[in-house]
Protein backbone atom coordinates (compact mmCIF):
# COMPACT_ATOMS: atom_id res chain seq x y z
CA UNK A 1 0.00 0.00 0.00
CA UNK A 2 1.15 3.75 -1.04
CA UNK A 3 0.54 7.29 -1.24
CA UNK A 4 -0.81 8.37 -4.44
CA UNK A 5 -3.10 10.65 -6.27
CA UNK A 6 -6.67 10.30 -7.58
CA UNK A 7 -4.95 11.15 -10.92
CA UNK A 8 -2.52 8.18 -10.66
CA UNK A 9 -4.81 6.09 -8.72
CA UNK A 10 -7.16 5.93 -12.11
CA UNK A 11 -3.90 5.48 -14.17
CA UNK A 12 -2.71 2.49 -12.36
CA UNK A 13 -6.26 0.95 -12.11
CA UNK A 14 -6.22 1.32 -16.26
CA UNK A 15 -2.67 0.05 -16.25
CA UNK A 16 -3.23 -3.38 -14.22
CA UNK A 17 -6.23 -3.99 -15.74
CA UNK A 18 -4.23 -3.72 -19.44
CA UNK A 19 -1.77 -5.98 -18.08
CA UNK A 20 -3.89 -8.72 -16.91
CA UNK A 21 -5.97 -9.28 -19.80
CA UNK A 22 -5.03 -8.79 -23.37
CA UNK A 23 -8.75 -7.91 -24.24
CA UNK A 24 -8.55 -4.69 -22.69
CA UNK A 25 -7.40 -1.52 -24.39
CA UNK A 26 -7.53 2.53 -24.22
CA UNK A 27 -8.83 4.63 -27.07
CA UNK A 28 -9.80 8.67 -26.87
CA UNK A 29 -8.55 12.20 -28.24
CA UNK A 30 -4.83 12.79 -27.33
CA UNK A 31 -4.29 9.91 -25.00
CA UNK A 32 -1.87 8.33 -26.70
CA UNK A 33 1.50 9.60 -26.98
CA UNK A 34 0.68 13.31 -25.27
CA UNK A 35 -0.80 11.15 -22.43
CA UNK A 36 -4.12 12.64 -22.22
CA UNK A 37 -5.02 16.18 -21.65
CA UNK A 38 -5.00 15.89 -17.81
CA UNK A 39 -2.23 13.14 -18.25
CA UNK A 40 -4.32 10.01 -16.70
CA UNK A 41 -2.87 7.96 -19.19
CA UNK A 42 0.68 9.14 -19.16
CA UNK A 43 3.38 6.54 -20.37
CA UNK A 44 0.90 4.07 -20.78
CA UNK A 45 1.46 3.93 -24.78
CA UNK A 46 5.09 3.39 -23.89
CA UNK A 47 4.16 0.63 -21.81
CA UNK A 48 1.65 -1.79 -23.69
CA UNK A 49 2.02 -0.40 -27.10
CA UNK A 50 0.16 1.87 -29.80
CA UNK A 51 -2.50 -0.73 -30.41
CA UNK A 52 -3.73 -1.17 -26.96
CA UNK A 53 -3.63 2.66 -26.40
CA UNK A 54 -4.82 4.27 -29.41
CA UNK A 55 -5.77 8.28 -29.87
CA UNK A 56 -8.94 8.37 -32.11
CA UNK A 57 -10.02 11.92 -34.08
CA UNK A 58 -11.87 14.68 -32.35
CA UNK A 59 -15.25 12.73 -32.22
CA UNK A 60 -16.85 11.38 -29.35
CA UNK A 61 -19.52 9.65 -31.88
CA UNK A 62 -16.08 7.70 -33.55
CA UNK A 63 -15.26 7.35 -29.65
CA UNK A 64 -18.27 5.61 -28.45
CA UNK A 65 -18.98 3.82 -31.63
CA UNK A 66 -15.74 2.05 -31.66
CA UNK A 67 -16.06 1.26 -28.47
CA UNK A 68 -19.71 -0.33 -28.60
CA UNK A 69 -18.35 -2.00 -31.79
CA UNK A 70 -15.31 -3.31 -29.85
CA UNK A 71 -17.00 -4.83 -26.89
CA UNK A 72 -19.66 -6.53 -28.45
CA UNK A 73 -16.63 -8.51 -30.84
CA UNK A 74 -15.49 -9.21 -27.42
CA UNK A 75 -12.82 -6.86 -26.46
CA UNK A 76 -12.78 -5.21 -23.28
CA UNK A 77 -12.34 -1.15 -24.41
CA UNK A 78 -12.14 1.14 -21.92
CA UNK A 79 -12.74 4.71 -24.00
CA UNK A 80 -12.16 8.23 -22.82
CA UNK A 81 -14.39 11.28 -23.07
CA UNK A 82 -12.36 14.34 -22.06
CA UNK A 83 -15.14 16.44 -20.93
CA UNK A 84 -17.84 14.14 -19.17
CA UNK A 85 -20.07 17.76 -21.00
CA UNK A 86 -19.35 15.91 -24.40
CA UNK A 87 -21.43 12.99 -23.49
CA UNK A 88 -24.02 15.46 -24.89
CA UNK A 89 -23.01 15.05 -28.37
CA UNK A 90 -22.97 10.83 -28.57
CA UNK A 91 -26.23 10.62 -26.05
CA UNK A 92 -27.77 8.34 -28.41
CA UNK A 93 -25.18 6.27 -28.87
CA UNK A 94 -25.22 5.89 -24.95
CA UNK A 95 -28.40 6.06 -23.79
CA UNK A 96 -30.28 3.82 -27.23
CA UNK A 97 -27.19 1.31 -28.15
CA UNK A 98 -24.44 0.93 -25.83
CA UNK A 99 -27.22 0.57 -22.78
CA UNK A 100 -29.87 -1.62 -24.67
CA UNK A 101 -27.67 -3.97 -26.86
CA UNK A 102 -27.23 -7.07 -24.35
CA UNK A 103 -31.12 -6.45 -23.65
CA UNK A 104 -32.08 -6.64 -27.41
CA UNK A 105 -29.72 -9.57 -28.42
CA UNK A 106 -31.61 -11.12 -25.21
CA UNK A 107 -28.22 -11.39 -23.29
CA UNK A 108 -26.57 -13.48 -26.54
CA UNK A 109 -23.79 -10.42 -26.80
CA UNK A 110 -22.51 -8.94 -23.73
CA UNK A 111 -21.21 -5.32 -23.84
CA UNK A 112 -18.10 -4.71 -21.55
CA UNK A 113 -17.13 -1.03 -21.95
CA UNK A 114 -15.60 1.65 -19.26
CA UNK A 115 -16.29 4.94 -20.66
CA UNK A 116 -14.74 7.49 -18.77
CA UNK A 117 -16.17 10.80 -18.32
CA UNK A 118 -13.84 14.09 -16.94
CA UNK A 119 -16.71 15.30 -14.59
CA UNK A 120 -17.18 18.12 -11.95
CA UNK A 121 -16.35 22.20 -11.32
CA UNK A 122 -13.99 23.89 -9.24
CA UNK A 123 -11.26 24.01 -12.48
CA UNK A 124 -12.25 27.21 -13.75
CA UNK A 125 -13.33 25.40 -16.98
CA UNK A 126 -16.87 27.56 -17.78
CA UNK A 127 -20.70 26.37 -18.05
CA UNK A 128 -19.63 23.78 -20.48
CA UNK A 129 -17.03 21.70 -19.43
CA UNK A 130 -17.92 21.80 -15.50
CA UNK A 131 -21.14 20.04 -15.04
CA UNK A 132 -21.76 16.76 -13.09
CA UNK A 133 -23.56 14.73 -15.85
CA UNK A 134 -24.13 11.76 -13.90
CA UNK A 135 -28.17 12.51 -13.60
CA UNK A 136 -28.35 12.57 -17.53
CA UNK A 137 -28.06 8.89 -17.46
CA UNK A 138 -30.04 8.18 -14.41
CA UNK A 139 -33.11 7.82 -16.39
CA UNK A 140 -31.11 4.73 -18.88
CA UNK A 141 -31.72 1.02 -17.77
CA UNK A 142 -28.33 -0.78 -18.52
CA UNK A 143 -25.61 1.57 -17.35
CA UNK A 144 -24.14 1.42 -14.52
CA UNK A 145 -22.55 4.41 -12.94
CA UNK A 146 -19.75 4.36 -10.88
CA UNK A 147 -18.33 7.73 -8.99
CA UNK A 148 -14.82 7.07 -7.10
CA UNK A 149 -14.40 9.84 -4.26
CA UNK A 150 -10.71 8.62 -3.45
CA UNK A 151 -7.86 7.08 -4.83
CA UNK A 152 -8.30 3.89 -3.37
CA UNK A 153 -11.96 3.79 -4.49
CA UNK A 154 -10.86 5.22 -8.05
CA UNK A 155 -8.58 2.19 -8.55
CA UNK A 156 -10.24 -0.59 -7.35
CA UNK A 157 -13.64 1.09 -9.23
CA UNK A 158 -11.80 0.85 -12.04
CA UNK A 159 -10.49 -2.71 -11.87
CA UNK A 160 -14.18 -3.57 -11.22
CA UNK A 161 -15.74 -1.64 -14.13
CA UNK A 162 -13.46 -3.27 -16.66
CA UNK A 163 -14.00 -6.67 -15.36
CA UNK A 164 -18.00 -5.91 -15.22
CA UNK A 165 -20.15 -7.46 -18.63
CA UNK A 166 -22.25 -4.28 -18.94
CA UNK A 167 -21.31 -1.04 -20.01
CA UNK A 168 -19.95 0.75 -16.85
CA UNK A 169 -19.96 5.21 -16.91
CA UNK A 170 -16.75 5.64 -14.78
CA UNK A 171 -17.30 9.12 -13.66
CA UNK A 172 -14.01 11.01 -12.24
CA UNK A 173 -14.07 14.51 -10.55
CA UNK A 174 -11.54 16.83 -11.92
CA UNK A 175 -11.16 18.66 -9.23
CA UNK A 176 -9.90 15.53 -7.50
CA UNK A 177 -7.05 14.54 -9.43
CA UNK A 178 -4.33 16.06 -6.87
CA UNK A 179 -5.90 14.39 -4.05
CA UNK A 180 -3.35 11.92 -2.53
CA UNK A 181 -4.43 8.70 0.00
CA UNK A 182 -3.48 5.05 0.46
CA UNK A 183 -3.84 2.96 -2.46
CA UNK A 184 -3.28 -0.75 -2.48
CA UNK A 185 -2.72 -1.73 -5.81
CA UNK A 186 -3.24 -5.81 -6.49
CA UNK A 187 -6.21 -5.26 -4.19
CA UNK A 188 -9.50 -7.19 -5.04
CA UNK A 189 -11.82 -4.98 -7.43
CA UNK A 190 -14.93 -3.36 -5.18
CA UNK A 191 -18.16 -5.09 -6.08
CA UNK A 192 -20.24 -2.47 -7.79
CA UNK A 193 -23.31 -1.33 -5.83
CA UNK A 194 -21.72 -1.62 -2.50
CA UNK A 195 -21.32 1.77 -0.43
CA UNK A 196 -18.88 2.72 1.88
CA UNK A 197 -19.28 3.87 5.57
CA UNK A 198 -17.13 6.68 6.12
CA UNK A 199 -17.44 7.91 8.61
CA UNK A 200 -19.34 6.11 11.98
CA UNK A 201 -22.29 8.57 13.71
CA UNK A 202 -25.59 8.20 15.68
CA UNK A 203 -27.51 12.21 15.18
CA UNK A 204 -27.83 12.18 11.45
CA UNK A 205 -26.62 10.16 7.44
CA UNK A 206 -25.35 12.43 5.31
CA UNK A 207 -24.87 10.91 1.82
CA UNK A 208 -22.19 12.50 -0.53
CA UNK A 209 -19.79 11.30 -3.26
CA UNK A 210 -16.86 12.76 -4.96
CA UNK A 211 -15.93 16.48 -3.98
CA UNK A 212 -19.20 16.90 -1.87
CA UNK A 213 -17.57 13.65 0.08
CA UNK A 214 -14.76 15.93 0.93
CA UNK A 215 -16.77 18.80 1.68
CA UNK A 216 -18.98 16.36 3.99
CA UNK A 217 -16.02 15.53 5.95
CA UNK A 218 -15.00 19.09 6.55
CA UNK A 219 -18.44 19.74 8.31
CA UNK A 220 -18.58 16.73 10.00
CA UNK A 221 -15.35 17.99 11.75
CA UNK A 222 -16.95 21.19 12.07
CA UNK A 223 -20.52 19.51 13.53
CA UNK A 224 -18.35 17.57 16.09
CA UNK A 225 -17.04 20.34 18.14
CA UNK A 226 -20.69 21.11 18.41
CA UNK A 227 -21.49 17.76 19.89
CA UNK A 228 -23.31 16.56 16.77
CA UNK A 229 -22.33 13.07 15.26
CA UNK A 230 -22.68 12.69 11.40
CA UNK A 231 -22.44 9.45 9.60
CA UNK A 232 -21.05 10.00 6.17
CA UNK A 233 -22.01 7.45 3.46
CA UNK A 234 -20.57 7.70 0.33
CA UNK A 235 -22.55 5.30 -2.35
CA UNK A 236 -19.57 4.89 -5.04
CA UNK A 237 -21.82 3.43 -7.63
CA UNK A 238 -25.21 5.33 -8.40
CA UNK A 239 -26.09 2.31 -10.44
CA UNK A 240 -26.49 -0.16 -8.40
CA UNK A 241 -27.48 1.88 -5.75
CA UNK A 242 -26.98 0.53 -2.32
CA UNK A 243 -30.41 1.80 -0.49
CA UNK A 244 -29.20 -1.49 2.06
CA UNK A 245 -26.52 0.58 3.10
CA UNK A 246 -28.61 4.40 3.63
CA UNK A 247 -31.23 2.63 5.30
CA UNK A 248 -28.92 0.94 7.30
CA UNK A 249 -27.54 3.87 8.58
CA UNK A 250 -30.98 5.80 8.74
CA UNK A 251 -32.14 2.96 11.75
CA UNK A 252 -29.03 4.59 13.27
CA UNK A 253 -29.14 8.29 12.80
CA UNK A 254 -32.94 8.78 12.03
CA UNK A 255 -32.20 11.63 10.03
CA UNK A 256 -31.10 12.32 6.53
CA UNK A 257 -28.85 14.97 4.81
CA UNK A 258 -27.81 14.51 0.84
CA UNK A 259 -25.01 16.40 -0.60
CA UNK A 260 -24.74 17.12 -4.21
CA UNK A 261 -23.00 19.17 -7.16
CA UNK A 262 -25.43 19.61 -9.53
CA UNK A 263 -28.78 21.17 -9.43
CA UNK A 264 -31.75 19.56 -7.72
CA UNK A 265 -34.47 18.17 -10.19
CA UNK A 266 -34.09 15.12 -11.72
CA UNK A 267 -30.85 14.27 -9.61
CA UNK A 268 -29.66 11.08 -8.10
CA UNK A 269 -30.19 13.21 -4.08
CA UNK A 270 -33.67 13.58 -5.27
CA UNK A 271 -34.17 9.76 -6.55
CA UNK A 272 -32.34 8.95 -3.09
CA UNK A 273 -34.88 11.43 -0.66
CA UNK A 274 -37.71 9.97 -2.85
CA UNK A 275 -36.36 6.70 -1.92
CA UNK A 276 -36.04 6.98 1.35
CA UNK A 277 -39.37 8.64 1.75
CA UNK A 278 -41.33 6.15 0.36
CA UNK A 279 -39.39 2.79 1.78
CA UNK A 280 -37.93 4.22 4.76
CA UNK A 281 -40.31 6.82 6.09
CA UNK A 282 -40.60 5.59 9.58
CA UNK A 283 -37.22 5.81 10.10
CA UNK A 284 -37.32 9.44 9.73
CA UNK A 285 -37.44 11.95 12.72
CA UNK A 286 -37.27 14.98 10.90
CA UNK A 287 -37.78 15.68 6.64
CA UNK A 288 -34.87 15.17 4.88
CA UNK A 289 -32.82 17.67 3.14
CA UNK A 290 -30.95 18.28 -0.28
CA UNK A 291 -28.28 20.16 -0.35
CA UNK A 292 -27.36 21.34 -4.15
CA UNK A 293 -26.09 23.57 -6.49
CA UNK A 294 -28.21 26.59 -7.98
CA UNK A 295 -30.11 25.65 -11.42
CA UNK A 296 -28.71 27.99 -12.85
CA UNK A 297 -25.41 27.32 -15.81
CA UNK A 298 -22.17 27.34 -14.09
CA UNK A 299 -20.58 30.61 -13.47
CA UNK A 300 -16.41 30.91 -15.17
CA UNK A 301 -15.61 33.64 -12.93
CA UNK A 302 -13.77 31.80 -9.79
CA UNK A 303 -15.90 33.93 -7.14
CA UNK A 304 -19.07 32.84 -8.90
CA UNK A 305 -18.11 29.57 -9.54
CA UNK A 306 -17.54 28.95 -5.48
CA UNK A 307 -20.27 30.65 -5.14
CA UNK A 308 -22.54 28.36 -6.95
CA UNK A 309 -20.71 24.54 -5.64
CA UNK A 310 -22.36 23.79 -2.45
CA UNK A 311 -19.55 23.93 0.33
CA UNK A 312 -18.90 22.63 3.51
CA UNK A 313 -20.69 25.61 5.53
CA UNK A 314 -23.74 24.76 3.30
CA UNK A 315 -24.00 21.29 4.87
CA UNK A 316 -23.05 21.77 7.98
CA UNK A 317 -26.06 24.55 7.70
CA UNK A 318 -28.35 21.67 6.28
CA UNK A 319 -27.19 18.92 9.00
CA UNK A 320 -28.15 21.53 12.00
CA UNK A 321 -31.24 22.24 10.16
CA UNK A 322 -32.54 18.38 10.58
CA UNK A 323 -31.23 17.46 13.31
CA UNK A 324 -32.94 20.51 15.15
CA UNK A 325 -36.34 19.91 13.17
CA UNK A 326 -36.76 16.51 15.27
């Protein structure tokens, strides 16, 4: 086990899963020999070769298409979009063949394709190349969705997505990339759909992923000088969800706080209060809260852009709020 980034964390979770099976291979816009443009696949082309790491032109239609045409030949491609905003111009190939195609060849052709999606603000990067896309796909039997909030989770995520028969969305938050913790590479894959407890409390669940993770953790250190005891769950995969694990931690706490980037409707904190509300409403001492971002495109100024990403002095406000409601 080692220090590393989030950025190298994904790297090395692409780079063991080339090595152990000659099925799987890399393809996206500059990824080859210039590495990628936030450098996730850096010497990788050096490693295993130009035809297991392969740039592709400026299309993310060519992108996905090769991909879906890849897997269901039965290769293993694990394709990059470099703004997770770009899914937006190969939605259909997405959401009507990549999702649907073991379904309509009644599970004759698997489809095993990671594509990777540069998600998230905080970079400074304007209204369209910032957004948390994740929610687009919500609505799309047959993806799954995984979203790593560490570097530990980010590589063992990874190892699992590429090994997974269905098409996996492997969503990673830019602003994340510099973040360093232990990583032990080698380590068994995570099943996908299993959540992680991160942090043990009995007052209220707060459920956050990625960079709202890390902004939950700040004001559970915050809540804790004030005597109040937050349990921080952190779902890693949207699809499968693991509602075993929130309600779990609801019989605990009896109160619920979700913690999200994007805006509120049609969201996966809304699905999850909706959830909750309707299978776990007698758990419930107080109504549960959403914290999110304002529906509103995201500001490129850095003060606005702050502004508008929920922080941790938002959820600390929200966790007060329902605990004191009870």
């Amino acid at each position: 086990m080692s220090e590393t980034t989030y950025r190298e964390a994904v790297r090395l979770g692409m780079a063991d899963a080339l090595a152990a099976d000659a099925s799987v291979f890399l393809l996206g816009e500059d990824i080859a020999a210039a590495g990628g443009a936030f450098k996730l696949t850096a010497g990788l082309m050096d490693e295993f070769g130009g035809e297991r790491v392969l740039d592709t032109p400026i299309s993310e239609q060519a992108i996905i298409g090769a991909a879906i045409g890849a897997s269901i030949r039965g290769l293993r491609p694990v394709a990059e979009l470099m703004f997770a905003d770009f899914a937006g111009v190969c939605f259909d190939q997405i959401a009507n063949q990549l999702a649907k195609y073991r379904y309509m060849t009644g599970g004759q052709v698997t489809v095993p394709a990671t594509i990777r999606l540069v998600n998230g603000a905080g970079g400074g990067f304007g209204a369209q190349h910032s957004q948390s896309v994740e929610n687009w796909f919500l609505n799309v039997p047959g993806l799954k969705i995984a979203v790593p909030g560490t570097p530990a989770d980010a590589y063992a995520l990874m190892r699992a997505a590429v090994r997974d028969d269905d098409p996996v969305l492997f969503f990673e938050h830019k602003a994340l990339y510099n973040v360093k913790g232990d990583v032990e590479t080698g380590a068994a894959p995570i099943d996908l759909g299993r959540a992680a407890i991160v942090r043990d409390g009995t007052d209220v669940t707060l459920v956050a992923t990625q960079l709202m993770r890390v902004r939950a953790e700040e004001a559970a250190a915050t809540l804790e000088a004030e005597g109040i005891s937050v349990e921080i769950v952190d779902p890693r995969t949207l699809v499968p969800l693991d509602m075993a694990a929130i309600a779990g931690s609801l019989e605990r706490t009896n109160h619920l706080v979700v913690a999200q980037e994007c805006p509120h409707d049609g969201s996966w904190g809304a699905s999850i209060v909706s959830r909750v509300t309707a299978e776990c409403f007698d758990l419930l001492d107080g109504p549960p809260i959403l914290v999110s971002a304002d529906a509103t495109p995201i500001p490129y100024a850095g003060s606005l852009e702050r502004a508008w990403i929920p922080d941790a002095g938002r959820i600390a406000g929200a966790v007060r709020e329902t605990v004191g409601s009870a």
